[in-house]
Protein backbone atom coordinates (compact mmCIF):
# COMPACT_ATOMS: atom_id res chain seq x y z
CA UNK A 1 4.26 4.04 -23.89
CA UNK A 2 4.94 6.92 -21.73
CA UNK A 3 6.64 6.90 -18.26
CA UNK A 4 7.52 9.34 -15.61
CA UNK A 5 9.22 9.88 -11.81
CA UNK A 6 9.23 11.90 -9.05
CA UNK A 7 10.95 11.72 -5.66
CA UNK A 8 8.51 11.15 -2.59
CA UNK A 9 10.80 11.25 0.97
CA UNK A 10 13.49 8.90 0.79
CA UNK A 11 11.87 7.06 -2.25
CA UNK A 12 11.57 7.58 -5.93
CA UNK A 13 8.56 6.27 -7.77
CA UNK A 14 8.76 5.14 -11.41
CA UNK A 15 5.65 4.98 -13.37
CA UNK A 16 4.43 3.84 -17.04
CA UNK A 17 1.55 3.56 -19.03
CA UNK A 18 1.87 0.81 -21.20
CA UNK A 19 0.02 -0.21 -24.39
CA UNK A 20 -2.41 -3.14 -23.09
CA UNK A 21 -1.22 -5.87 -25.08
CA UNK A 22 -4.93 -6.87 -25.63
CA UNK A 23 -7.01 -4.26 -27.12
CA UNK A 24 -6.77 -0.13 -26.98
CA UNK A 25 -5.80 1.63 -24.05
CA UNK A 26 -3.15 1.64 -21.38
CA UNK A 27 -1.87 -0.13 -18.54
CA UNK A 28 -0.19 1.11 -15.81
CA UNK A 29 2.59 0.45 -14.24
CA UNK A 30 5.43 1.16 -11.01
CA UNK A 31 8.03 0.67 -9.07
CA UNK A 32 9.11 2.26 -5.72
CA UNK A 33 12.77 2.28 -4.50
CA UNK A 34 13.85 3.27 -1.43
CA UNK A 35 16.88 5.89 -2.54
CA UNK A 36 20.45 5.53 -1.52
CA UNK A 37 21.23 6.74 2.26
CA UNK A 38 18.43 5.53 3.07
CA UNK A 39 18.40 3.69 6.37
CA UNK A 40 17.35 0.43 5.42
CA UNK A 41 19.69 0.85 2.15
CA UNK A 42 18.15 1.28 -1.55
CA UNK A 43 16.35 -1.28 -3.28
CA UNK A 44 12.94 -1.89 -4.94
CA UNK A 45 10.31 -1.73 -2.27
CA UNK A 46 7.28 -2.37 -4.56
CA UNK A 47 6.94 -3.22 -7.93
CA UNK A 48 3.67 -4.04 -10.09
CA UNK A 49 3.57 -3.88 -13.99
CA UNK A 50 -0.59 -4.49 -14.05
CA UNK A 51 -2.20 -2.55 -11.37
CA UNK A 52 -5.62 -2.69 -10.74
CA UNK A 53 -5.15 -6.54 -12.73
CA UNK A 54 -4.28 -4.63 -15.74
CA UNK A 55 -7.60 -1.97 -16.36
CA UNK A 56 -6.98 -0.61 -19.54
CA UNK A 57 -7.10 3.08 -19.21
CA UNK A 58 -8.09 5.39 -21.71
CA UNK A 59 -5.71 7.54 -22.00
CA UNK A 60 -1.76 7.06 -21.36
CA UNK A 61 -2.44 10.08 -18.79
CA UNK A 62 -4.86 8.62 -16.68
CA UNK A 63 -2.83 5.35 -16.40
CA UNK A 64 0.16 7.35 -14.86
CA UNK A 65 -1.94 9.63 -13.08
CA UNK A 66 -3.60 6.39 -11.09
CA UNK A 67 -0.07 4.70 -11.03
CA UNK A 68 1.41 8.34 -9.44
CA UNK A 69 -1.44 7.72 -6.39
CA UNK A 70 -1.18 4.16 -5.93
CA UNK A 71 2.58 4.60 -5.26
CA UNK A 72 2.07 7.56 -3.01
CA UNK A 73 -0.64 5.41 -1.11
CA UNK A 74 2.03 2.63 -0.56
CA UNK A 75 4.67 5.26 0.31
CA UNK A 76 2.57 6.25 3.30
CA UNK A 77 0.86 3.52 4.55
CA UNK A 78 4.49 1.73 4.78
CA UNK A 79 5.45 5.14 6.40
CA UNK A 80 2.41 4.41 8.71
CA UNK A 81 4.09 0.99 9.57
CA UNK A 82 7.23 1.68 10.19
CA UNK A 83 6.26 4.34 12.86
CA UNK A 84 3.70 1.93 15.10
């Protein structure tokens, strides 16, 4: 298991690799909160412990690597929304 985080705007994304429980290999994993001060307040704004309907991954490094994106894609697409 290996997890990291990183601040993106007024969120911070929270990312794993987990061991699949079936077989070698990794799962990955998030959650994106919106961060205090925030306008709408903090919270969990998406959360998903088998993305891509839990894809083993090869390596733990890959998993958090796709996880890191996948957040970042929700981040700004929900960005997108919020500004139409």
């Amino acid at each position: 298991m290996r997890f990291d985080e990183c601040r993106e705007g007024d969120y911070r994304i929270y990312v794993g690799a987990l061991d699949a429980p079936r077989g070698a290999g990794y799962i990955a994993a998030l959650v994106v909160r919106r961060e205090r001060g925030a306008p709408t307040g903090a919270g969990d704004a998406f959360r998903d412990d088998s993305l891509a309907c839990g894809y083993r991954w090869g390596s733990a490094d890959e998993a958090i690597r796709y996880a890191m994106n996948r957040a970042r894609e929700l981040i700004r697409s929900r960005s997108t929304m919020l500004t139409c």
